[in-house]
PDB file of N, CA and C in Angstrom:
ATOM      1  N   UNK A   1     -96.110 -74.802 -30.465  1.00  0.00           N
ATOM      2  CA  UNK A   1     -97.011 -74.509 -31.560  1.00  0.00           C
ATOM      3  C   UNK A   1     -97.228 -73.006 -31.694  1.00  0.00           C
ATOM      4  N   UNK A   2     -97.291 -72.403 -30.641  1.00  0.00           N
ATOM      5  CA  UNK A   2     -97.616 -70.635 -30.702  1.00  0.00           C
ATOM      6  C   UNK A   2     -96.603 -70.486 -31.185  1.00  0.00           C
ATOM      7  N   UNK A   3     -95.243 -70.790 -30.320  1.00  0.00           N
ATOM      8  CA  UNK A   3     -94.037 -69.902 -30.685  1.00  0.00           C
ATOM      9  C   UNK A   3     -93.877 -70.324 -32.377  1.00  0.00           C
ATOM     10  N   UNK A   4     -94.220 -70.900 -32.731  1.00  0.00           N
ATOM     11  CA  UNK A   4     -93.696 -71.322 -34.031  1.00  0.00           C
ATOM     12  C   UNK A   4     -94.622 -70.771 -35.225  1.00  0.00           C
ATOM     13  N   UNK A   5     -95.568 -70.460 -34.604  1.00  0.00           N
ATOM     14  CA  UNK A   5     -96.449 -69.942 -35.279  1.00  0.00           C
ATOM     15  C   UNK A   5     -96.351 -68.491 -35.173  1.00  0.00           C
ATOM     16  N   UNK A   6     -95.448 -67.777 -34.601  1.00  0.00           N
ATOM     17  CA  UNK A   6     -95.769 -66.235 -34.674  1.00  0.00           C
ATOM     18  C   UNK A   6     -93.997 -65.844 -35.120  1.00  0.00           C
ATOM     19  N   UNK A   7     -93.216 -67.073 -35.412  1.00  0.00           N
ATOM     20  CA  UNK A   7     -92.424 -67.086 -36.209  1.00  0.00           C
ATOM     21  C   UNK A   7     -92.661 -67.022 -37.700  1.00  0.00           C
ATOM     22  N   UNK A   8     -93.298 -68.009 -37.998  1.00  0.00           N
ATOM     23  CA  UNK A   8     -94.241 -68.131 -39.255  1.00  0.00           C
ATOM     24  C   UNK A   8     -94.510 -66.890 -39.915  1.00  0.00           C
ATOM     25  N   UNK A   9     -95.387 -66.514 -39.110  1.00  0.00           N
ATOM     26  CA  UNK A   9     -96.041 -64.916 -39.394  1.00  0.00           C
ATOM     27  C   UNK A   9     -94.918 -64.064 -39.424  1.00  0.00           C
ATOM     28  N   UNK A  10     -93.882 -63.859 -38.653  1.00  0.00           N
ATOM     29  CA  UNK A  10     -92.809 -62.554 -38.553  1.00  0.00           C
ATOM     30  C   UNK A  10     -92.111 -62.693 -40.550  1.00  0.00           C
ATOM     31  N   UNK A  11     -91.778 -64.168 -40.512  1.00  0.00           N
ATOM     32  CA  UNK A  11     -91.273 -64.690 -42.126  1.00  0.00           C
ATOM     33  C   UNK A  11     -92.088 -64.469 -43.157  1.00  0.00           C
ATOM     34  N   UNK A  12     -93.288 -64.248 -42.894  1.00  0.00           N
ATOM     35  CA  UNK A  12     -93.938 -63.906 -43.663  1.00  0.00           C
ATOM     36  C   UNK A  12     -94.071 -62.161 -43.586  1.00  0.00           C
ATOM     37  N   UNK A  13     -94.082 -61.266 -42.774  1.00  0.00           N
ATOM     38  CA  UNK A  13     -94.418 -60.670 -42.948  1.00  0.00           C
ATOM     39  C   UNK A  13     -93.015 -59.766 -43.459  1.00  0.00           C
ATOM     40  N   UNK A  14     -91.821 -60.159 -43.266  1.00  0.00           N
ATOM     41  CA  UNK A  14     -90.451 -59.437 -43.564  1.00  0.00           C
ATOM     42  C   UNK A  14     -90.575 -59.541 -45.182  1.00  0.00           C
ATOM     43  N   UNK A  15     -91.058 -61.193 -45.771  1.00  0.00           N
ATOM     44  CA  UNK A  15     -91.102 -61.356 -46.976  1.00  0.00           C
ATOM     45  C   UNK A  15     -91.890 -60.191 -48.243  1.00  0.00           C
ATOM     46  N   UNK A  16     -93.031 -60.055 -47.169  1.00  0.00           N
ATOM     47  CA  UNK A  16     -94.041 -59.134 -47.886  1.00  0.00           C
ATOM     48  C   UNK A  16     -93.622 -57.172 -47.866  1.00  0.00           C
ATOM     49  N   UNK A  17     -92.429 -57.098 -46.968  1.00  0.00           N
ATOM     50  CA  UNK A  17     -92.252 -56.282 -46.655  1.00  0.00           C
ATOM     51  C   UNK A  17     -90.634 -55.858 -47.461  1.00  0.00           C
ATOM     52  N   UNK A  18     -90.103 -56.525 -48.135  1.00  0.00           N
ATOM     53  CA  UNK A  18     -88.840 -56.583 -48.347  1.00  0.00           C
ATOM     54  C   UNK A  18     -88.821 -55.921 -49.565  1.00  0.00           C
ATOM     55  N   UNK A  19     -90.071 -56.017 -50.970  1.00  0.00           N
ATOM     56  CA  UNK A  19     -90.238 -55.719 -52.140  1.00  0.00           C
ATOM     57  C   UNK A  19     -91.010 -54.330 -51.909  1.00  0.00           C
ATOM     58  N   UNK A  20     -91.752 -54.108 -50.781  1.00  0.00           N
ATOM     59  CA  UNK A  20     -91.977 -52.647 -50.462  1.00  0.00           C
ATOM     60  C   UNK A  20     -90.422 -51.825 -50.110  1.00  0.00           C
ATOM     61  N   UNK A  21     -89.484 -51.974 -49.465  1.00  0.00           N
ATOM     62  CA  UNK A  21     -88.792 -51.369 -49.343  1.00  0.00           C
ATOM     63  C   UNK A  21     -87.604 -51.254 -50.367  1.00  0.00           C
ATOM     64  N   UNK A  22     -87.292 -52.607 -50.200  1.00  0.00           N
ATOM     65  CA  UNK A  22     -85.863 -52.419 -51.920  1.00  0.00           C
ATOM     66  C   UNK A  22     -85.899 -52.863 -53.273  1.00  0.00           C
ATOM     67  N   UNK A  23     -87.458 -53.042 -53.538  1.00  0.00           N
ATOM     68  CA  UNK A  23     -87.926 -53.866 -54.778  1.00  0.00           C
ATOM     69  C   UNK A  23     -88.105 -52.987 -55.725  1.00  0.00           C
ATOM     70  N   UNK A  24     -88.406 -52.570 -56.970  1.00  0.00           N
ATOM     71  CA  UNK A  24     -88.166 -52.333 -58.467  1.00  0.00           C
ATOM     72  C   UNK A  24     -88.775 -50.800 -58.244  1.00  0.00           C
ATOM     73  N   UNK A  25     -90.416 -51.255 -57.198  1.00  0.00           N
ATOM     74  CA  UNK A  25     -90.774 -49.927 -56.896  1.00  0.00           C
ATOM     75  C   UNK A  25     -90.679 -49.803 -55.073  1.00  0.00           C
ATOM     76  N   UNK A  26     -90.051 -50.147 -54.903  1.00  0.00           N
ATOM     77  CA  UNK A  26     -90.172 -49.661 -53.547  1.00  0.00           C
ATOM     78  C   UNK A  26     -89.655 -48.331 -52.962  1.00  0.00           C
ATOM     79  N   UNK A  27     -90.259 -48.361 -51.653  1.00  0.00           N
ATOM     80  CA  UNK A  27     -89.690 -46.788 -51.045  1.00  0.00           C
ATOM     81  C   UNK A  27     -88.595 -46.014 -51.347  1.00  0.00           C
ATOM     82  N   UNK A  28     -87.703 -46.965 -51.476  1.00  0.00           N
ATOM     83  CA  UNK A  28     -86.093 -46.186 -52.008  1.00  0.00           C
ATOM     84  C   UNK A  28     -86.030 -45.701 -52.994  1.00  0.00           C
ATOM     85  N   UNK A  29     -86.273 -46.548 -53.815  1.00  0.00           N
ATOM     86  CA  UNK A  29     -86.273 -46.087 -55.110  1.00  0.00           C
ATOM     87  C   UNK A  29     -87.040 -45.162 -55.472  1.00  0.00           C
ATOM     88  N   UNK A  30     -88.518 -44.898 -54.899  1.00  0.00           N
ATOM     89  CA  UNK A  30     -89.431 -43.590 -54.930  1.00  0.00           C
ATOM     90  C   UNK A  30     -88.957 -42.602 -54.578  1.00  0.00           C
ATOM     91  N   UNK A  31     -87.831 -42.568 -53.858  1.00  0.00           N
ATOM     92  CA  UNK A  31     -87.506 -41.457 -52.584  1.00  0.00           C
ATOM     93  C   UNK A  31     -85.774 -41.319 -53.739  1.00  0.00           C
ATOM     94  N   UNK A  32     -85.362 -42.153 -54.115  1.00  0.00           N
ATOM     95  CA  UNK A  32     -84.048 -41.771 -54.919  1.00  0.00           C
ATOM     96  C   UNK A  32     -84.664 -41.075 -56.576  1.00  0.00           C
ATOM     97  N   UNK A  33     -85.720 -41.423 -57.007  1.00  0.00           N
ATOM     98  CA  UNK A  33     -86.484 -40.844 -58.013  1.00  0.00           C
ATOM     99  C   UNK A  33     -87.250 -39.050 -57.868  1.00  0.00           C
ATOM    100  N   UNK A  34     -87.696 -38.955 -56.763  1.00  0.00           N
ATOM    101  CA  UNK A  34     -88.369 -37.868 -55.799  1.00  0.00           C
ATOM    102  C   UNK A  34     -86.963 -36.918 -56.451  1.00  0.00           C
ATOM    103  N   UNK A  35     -85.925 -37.473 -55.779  1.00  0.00           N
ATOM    104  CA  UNK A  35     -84.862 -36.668 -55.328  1.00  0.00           C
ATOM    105  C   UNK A  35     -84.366 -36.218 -56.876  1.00  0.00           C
ATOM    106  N   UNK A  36     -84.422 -37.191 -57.835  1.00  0.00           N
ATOM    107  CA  UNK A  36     -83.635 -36.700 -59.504  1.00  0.00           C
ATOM    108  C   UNK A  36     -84.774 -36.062 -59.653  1.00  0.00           C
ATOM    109  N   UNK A  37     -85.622 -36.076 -59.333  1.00  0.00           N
ATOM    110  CA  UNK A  37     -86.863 -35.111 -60.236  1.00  0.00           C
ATOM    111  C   UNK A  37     -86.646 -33.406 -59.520  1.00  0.00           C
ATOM    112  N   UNK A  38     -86.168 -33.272 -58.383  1.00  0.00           N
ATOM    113  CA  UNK A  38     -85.995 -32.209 -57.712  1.00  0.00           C
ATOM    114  C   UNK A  38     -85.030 -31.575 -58.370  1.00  0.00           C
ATOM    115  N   UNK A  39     -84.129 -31.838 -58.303  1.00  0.00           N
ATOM    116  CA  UNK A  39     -82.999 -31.381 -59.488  1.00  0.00           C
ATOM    117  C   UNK A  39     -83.116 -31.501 -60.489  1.00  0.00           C
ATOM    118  N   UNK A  40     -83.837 -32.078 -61.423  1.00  0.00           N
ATOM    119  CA  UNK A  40     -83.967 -32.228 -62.692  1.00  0.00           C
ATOM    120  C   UNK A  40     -84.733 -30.690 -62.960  1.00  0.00           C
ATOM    121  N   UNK A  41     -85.435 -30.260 -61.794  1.00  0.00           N
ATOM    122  CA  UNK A  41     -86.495 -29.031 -62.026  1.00  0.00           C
ATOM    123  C   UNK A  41     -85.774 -27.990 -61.763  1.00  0.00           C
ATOM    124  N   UNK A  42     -84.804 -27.999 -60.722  1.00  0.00           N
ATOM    125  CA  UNK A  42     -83.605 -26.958 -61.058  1.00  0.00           C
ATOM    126  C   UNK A  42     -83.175 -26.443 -61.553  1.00  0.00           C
ATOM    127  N   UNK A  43     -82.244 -27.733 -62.973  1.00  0.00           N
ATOM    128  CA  UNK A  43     -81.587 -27.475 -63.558  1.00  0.00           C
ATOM    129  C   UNK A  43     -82.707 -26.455 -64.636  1.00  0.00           C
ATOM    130  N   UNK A  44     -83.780 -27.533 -65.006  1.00  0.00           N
ATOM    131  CA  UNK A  44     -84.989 -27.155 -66.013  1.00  0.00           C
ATOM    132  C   UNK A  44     -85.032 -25.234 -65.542  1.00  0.00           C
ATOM    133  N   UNK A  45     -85.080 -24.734 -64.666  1.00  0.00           N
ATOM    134  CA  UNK A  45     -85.578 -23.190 -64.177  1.00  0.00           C
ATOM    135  C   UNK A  45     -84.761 -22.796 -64.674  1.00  0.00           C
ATOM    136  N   UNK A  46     -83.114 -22.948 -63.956  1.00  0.00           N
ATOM    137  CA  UNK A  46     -82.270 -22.193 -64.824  1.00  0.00           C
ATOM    138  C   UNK A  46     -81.985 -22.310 -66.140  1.00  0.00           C
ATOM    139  N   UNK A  47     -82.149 -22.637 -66.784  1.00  0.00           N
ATOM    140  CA  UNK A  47     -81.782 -23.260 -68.561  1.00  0.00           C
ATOM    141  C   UNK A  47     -83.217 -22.513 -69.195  1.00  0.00           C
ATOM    142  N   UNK A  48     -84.453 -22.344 -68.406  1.00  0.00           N
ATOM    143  CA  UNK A  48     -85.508 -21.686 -68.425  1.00  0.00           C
ATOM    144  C   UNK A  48     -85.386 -19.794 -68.717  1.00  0.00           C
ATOM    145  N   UNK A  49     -84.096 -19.948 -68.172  1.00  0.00           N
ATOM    146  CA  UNK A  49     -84.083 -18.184 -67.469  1.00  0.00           C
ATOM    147  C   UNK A  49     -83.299 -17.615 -68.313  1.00  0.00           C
ATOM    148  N   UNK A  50     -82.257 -18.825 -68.894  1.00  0.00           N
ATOM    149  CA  UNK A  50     -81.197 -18.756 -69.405  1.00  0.00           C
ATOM    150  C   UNK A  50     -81.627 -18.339 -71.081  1.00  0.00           C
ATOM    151  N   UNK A  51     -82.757 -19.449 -71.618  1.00  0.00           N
ATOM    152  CA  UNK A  51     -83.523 -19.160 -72.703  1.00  0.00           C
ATOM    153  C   UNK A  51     -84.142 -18.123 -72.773  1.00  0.00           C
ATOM    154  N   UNK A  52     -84.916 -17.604 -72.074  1.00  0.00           N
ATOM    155  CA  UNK A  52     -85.604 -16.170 -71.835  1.00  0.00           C
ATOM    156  C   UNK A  52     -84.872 -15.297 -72.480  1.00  0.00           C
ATOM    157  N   UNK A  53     -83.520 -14.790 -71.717  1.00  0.00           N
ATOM    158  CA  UNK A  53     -82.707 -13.955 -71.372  1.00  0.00           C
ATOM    159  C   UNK A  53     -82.052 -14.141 -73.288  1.00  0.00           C
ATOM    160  N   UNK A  54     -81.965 -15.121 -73.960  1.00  0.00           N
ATOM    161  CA  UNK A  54     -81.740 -15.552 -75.289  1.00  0.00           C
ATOM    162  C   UNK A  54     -82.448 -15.045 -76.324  1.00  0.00           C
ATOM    163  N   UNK A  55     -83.740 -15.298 -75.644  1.00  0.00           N
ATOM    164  CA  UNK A  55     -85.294 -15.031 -76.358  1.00  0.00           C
ATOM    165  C   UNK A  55     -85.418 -13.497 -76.518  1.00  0.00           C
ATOM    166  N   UNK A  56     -85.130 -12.713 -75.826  1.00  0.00           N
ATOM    167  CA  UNK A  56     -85.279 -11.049 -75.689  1.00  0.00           C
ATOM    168  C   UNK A  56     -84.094 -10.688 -76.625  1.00  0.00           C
ATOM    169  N   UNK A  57     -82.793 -11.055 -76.351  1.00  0.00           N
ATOM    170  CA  UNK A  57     -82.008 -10.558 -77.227  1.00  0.00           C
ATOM    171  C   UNK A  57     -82.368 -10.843 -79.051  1.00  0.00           C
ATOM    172  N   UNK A  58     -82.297 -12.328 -78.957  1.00  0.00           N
ATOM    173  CA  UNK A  58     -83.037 -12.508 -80.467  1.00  0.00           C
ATOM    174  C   UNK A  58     -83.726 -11.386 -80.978  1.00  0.00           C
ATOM    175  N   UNK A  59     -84.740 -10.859 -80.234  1.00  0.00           N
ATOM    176  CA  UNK A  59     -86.276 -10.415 -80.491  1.00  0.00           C
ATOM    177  C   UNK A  59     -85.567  -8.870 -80.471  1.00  0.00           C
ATOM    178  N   UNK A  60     -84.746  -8.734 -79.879  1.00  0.00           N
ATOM    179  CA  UNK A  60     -83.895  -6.896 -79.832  1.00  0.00           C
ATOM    180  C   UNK A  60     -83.138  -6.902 -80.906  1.00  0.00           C
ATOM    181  N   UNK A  61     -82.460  -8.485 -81.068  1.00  0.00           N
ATOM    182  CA  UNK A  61     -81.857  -7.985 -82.472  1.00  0.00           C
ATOM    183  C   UNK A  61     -82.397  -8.109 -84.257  1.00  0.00           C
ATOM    184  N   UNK A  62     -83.433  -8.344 -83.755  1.00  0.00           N
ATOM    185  CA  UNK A  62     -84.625  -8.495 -84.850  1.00  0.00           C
ATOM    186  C   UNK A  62     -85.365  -7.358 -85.339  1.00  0.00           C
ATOM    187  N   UNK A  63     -85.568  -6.763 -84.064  1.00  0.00           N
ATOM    188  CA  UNK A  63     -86.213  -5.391 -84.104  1.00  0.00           C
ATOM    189  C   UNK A  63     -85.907  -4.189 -84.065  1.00  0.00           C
ATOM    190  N   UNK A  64     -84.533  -4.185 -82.989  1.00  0.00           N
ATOM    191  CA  UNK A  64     -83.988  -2.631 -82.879  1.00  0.00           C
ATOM    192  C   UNK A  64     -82.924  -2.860 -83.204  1.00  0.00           C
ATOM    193  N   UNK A  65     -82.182  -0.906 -83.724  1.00  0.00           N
ATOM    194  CA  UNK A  65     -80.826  -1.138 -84.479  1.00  0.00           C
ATOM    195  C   UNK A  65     -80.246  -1.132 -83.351  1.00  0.00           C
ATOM    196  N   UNK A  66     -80.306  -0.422 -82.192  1.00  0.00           N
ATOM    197  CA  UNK A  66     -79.420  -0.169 -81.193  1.00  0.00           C
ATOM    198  C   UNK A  66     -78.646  -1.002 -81.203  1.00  0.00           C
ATOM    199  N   UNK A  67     -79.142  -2.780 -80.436  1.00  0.00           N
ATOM    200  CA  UNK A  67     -78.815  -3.563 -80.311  1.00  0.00           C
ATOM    201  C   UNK A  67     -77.317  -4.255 -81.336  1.00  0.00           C
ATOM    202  N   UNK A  68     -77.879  -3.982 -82.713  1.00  0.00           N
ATOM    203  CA  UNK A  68     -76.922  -4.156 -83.679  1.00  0.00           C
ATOM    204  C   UNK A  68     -75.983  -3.567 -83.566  1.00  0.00           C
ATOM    205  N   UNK A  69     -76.185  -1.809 -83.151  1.00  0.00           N
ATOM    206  CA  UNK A  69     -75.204  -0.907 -83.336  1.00  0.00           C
ATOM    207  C   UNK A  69     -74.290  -1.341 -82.333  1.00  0.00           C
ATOM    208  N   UNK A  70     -74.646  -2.077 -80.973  1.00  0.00           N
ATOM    209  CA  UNK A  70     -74.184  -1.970 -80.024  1.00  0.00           C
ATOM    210  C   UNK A  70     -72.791  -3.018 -80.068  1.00  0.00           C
ATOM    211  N   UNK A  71     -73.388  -4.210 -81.040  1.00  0.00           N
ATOM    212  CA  UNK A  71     -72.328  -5.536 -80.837  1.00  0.00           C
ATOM    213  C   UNK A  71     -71.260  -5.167 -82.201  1.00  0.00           C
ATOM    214  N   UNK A  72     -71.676  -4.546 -82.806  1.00  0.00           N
ATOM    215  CA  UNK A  72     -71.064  -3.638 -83.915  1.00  0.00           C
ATOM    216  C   UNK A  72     -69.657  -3.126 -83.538  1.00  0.00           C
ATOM    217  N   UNK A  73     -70.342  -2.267 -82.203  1.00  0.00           N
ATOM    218  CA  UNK A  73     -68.781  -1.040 -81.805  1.00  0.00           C
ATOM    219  C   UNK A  73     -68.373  -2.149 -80.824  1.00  0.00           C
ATOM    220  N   UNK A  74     -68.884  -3.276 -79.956  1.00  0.00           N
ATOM    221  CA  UNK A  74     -67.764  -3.026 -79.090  1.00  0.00           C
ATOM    222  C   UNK A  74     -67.129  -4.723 -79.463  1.00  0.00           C
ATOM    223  N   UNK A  75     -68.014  -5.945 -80.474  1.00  0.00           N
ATOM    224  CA  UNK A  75     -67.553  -6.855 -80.923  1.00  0.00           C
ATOM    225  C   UNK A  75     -66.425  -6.490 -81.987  1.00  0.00           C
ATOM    226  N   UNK A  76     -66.638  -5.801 -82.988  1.00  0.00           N
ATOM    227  CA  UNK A  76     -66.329  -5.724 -84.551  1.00  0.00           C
ATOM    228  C   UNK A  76     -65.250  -4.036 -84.448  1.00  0.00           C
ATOM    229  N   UNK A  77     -65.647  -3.328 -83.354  1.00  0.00           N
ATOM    230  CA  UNK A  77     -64.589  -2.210 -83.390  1.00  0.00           C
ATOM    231  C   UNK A  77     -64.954  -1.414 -84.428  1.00  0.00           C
ATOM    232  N   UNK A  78     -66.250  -1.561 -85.109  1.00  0.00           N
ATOM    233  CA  UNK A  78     -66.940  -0.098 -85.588  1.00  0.00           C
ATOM    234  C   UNK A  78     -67.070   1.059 -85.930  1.00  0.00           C
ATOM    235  N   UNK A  79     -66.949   2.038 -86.621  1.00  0.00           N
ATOM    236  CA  UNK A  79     -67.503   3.471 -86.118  1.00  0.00           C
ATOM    237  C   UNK A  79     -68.256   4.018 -87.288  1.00  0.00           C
ATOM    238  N   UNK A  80     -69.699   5.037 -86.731  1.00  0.00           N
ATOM    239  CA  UNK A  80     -70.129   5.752 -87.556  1.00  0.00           C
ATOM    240  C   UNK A  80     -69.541   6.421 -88.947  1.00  0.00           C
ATOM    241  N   UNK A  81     -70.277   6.748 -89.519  1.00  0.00           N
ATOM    242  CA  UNK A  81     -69.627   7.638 -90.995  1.00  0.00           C
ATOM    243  C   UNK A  81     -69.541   9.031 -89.906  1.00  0.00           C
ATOM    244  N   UNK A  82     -68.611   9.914 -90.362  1.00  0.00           N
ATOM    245  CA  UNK A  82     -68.319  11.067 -89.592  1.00  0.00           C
ATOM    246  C   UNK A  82     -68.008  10.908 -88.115  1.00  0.00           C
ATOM    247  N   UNK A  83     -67.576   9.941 -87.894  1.00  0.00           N
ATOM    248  CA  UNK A  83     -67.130   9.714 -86.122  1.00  0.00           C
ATOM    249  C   UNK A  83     -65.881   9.269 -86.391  1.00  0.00           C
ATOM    250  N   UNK A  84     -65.272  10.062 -85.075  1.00  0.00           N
ATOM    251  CA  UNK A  84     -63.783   9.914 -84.835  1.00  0.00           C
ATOM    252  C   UNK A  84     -63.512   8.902 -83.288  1.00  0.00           C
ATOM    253  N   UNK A  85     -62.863   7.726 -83.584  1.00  0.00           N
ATOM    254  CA  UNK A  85     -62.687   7.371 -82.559  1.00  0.00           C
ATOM    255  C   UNK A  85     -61.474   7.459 -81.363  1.00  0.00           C
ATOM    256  N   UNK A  86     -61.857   7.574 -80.244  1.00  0.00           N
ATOM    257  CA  UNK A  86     -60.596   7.719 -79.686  1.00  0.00           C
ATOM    258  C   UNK A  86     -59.878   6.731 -78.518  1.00  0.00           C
ATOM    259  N   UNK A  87     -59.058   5.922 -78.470  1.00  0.00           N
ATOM    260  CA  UNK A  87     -58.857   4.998 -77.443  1.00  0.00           C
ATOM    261  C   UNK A  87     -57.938   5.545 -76.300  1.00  0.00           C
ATOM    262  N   UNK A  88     -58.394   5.412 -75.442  1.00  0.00           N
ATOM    263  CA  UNK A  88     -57.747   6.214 -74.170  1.00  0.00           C
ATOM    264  C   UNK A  88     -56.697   4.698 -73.600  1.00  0.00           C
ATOM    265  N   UNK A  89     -55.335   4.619 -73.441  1.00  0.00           N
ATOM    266  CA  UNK A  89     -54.997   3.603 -73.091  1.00  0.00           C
ATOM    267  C   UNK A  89     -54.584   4.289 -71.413  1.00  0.00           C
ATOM    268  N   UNK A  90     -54.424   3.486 -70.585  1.00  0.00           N
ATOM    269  CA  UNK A  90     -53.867   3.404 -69.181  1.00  0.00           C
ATOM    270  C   UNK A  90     -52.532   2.962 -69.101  1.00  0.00           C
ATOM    271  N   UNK A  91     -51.578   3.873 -68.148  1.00  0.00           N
ATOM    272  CA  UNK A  91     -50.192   3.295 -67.998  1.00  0.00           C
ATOM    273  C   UNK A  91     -50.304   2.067 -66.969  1.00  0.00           C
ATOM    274  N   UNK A  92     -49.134   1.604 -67.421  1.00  0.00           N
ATOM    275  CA  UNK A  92     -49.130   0.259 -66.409  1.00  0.00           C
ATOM    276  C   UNK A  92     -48.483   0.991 -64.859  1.00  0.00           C
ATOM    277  N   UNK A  93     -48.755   0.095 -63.950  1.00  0.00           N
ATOM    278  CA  UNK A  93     -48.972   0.515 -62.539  1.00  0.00           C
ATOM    279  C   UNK A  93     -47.429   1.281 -62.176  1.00  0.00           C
ATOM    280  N   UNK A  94     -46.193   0.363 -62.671  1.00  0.00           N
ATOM    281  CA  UNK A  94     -45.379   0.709 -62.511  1.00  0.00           C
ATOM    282  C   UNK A  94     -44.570   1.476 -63.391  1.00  0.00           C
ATOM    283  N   UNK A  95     -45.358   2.070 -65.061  1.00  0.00           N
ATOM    284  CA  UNK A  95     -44.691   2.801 -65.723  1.00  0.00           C
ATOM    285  C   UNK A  95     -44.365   4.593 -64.957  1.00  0.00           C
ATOM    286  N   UNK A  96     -43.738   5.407 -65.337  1.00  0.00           N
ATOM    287  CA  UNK A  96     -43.998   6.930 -65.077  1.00  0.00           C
ATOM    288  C   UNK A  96     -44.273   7.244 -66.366  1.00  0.00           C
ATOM    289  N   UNK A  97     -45.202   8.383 -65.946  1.00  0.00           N
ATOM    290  CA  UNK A  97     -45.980   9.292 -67.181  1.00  0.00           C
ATOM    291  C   UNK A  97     -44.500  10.073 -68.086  1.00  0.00           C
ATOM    292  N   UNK A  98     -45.053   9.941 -69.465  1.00  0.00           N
ATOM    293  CA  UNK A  98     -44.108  11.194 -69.809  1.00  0.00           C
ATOM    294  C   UNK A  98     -44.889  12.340 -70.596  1.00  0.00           C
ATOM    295  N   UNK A  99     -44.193  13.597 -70.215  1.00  0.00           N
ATOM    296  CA  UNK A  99     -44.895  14.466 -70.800  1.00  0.00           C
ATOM    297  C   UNK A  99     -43.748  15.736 -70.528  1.00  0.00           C
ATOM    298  N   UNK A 100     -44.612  17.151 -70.747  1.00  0.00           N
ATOM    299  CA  UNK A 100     -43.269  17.664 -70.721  1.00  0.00           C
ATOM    300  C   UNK A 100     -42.877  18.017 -69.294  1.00  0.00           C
ATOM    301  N   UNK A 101     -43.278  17.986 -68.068  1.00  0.00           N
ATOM    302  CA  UNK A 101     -43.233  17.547 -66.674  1.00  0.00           C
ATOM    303  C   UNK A 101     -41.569  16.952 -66.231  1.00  0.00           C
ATOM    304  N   UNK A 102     -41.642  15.594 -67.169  1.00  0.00           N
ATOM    305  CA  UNK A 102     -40.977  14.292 -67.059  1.00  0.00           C
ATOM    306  C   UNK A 102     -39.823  14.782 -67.796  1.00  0.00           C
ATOM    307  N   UNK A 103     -39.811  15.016 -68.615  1.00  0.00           N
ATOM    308  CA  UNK A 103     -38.704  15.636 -69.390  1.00  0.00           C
ATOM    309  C   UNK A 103     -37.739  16.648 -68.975  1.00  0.00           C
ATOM    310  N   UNK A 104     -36.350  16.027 -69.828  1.00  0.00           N
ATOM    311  CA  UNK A 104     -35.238  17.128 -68.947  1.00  0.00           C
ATOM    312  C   UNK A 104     -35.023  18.210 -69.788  1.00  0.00           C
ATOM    313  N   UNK A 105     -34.590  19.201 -68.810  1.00  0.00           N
ATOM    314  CA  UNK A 105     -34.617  20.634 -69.021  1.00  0.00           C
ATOM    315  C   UNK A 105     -33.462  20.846 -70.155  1.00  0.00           C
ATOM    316  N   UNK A 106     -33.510  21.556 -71.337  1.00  0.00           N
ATOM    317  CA  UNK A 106     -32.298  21.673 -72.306  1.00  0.00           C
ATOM    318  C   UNK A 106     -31.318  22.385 -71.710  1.00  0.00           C
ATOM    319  N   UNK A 107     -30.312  21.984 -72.212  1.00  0.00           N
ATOM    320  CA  UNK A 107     -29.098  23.220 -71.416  1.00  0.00           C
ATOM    321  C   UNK A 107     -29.502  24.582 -72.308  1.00  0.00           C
ATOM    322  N   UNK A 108     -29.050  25.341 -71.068  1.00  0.00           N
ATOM    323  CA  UNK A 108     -29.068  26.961 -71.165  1.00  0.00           C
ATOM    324  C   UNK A 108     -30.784  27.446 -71.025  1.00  0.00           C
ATOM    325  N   UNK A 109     -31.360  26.558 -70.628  1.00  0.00           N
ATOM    326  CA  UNK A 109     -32.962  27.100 -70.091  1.00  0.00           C
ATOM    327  C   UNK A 109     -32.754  27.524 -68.846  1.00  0.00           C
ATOM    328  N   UNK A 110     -33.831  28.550 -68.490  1.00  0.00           N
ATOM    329  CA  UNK A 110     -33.491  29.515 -67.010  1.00  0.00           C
ATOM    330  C   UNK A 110     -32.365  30.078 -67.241  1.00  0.00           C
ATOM    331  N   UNK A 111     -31.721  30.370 -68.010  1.00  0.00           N
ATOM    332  CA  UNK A 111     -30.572  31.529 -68.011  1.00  0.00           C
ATOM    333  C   UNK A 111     -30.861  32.905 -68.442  1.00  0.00           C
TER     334      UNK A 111
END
């Protein structure tokens, strides 16, 4: 009669205990919810920082020319009235320079 009776009770108490742990709201699921909300606030900060950083430019290009002038010259290739532009290109690693250095000497020079 005891033993059967504190069987009883153990069945009962796993029963009552089973919808706390893997049931609709149970621990897991609080603790797998916990966890998307942690990252969900993550993502939310950066996308936060990201807007900011959106928000200032808007507001610079609303207000100051700089800003305009700026996406002007180096988006659109630009230039002032009375400005001369100049593009400096770089040789490739393995070209040689030419100039008059590089260049061969005409016949009858140094004579």
């Amino acid at each position: 009669m005891n033993r059967s009776l504190v069987l009883v009770f153990a069945g009962l108490l796993v029963l009552l205990q089973y919808p706390l742990w893997f049931g609709k709201g149970g621990w897991l699921r609080a603790w797998d919810l916990d966890r998307q909300v942690e990252a969900q606030q993550k993502s939310n900060d950066g996308l936060k920082r990201r807007n900011a950083g959106l928000e200032a430019e808007v507001k610079d290009l609303k207000n100051g020319l700089e800003a305009i002038e700026e996406r002007a010259r180096f988006e659109l290739g630009m230039v002032k009235d009375n400005e001369v532009f100049f593009q400096i290109l770089e040789a490739p690693s393995g070209a040689q320079a030419v100039g008059p250095s590089a260049a061969p000497a005409p016949k009858g020079a140094g004579k």
